[in-house]
C-alpha atoms as a PDB file:
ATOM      1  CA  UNK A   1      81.558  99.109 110.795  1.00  0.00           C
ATOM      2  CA  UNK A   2      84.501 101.075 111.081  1.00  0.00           C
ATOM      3  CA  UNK A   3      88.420 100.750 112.708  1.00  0.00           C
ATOM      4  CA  UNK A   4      91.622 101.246 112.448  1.00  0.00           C
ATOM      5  CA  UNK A   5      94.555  99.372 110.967  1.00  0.00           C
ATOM      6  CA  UNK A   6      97.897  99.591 111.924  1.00  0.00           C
ATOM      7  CA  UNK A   7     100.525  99.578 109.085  1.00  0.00           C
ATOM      8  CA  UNK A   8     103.513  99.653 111.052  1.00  0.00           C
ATOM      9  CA  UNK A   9     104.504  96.198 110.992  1.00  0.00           C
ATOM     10  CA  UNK A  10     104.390  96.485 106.842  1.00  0.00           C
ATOM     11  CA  UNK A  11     106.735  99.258 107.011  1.00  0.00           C
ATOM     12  CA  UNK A  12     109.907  97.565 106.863  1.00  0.00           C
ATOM     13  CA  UNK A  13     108.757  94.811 104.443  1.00  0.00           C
ATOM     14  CA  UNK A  14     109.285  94.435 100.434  1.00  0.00           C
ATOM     15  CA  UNK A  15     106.872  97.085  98.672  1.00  0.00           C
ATOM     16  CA  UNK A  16     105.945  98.263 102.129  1.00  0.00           C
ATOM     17  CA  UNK A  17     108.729 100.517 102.406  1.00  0.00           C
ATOM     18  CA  UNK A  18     107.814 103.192 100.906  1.00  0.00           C
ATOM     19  CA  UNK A  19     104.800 103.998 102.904  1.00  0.00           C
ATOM     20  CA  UNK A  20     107.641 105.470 105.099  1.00  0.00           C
ATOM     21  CA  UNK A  21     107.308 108.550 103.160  1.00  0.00           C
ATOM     22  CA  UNK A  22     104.167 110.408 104.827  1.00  0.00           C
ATOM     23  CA  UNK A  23     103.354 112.373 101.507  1.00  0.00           C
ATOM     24  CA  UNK A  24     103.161 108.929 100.022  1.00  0.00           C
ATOM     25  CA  UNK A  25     101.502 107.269 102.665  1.00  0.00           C
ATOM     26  CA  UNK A  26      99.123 110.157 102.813  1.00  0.00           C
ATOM     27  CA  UNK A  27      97.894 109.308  98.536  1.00  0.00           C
ATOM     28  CA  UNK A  28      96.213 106.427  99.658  1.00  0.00           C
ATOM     29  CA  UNK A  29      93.026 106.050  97.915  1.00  0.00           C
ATOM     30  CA  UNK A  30      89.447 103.529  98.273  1.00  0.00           C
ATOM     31  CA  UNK A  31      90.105 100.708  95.370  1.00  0.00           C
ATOM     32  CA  UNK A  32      87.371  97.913  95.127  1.00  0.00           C
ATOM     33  CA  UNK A  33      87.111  97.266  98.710  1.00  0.00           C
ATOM     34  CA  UNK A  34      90.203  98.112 100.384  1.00  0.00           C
ATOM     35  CA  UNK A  35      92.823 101.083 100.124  1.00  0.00           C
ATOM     36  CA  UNK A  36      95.949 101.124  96.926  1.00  0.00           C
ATOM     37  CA  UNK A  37      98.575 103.411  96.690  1.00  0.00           C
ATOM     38  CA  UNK A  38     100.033 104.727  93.328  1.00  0.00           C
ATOM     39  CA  UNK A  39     102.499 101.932  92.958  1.00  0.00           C
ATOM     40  CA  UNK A  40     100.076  99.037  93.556  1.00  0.00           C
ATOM     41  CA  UNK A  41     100.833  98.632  97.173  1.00  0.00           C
ATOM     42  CA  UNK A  42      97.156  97.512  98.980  1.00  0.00           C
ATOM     43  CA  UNK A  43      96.237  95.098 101.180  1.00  0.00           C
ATOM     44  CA  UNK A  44      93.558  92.459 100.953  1.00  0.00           C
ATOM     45  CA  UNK A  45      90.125  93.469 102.482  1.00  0.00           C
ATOM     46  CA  UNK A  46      90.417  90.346 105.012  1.00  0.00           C
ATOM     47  CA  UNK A  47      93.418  91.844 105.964  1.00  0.00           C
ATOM     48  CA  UNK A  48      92.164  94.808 107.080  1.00  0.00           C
ATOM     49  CA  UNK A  49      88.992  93.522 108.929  1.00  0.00           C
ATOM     50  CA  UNK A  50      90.739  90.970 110.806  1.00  0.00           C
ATOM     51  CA  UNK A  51      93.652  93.290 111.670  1.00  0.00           C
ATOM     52  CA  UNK A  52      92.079  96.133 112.275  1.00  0.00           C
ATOM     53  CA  UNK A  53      90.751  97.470 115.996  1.00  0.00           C
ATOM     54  CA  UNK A  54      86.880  98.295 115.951  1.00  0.00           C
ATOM     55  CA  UNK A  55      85.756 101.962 116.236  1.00  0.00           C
ATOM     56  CA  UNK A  56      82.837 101.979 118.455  1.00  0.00           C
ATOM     57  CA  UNK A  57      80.310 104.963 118.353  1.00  0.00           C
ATOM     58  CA  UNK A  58      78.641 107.038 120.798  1.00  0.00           C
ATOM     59  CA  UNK A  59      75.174 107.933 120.670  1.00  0.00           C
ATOM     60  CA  UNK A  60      74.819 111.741 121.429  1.00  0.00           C
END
């Protein structure tokens, strides 16, 4: 399965903040399940399947 998450409603919250930065936002990196940034900042797998909007694939 695959989607998309939006982050921008993070953006302006607590550790959030500095995913403003694109080169930071752009480290982002697979870590047991979900995605982590160099400073810790990740969000919890449910978090990102319930949140996120399904991809849908076309057969070609």
């Amino acid at each position: 399965e695959e989607g998309v998450f939006d982050v921008k409603p993070y953006l302006d919250k607590g550790v959030f903040k500095e995913l403003k930065n694109l080169n930071f936002f752009n480290s982002v990196k697979p870590f047991m399940g979900t995605i982590q940034w160099k400073n810790g900042q990740d969000f919890c797998p449910d978090t990102l399947y319930i949140e996120s909007r399904r991809l849908t694939r076309r057969c070609t």
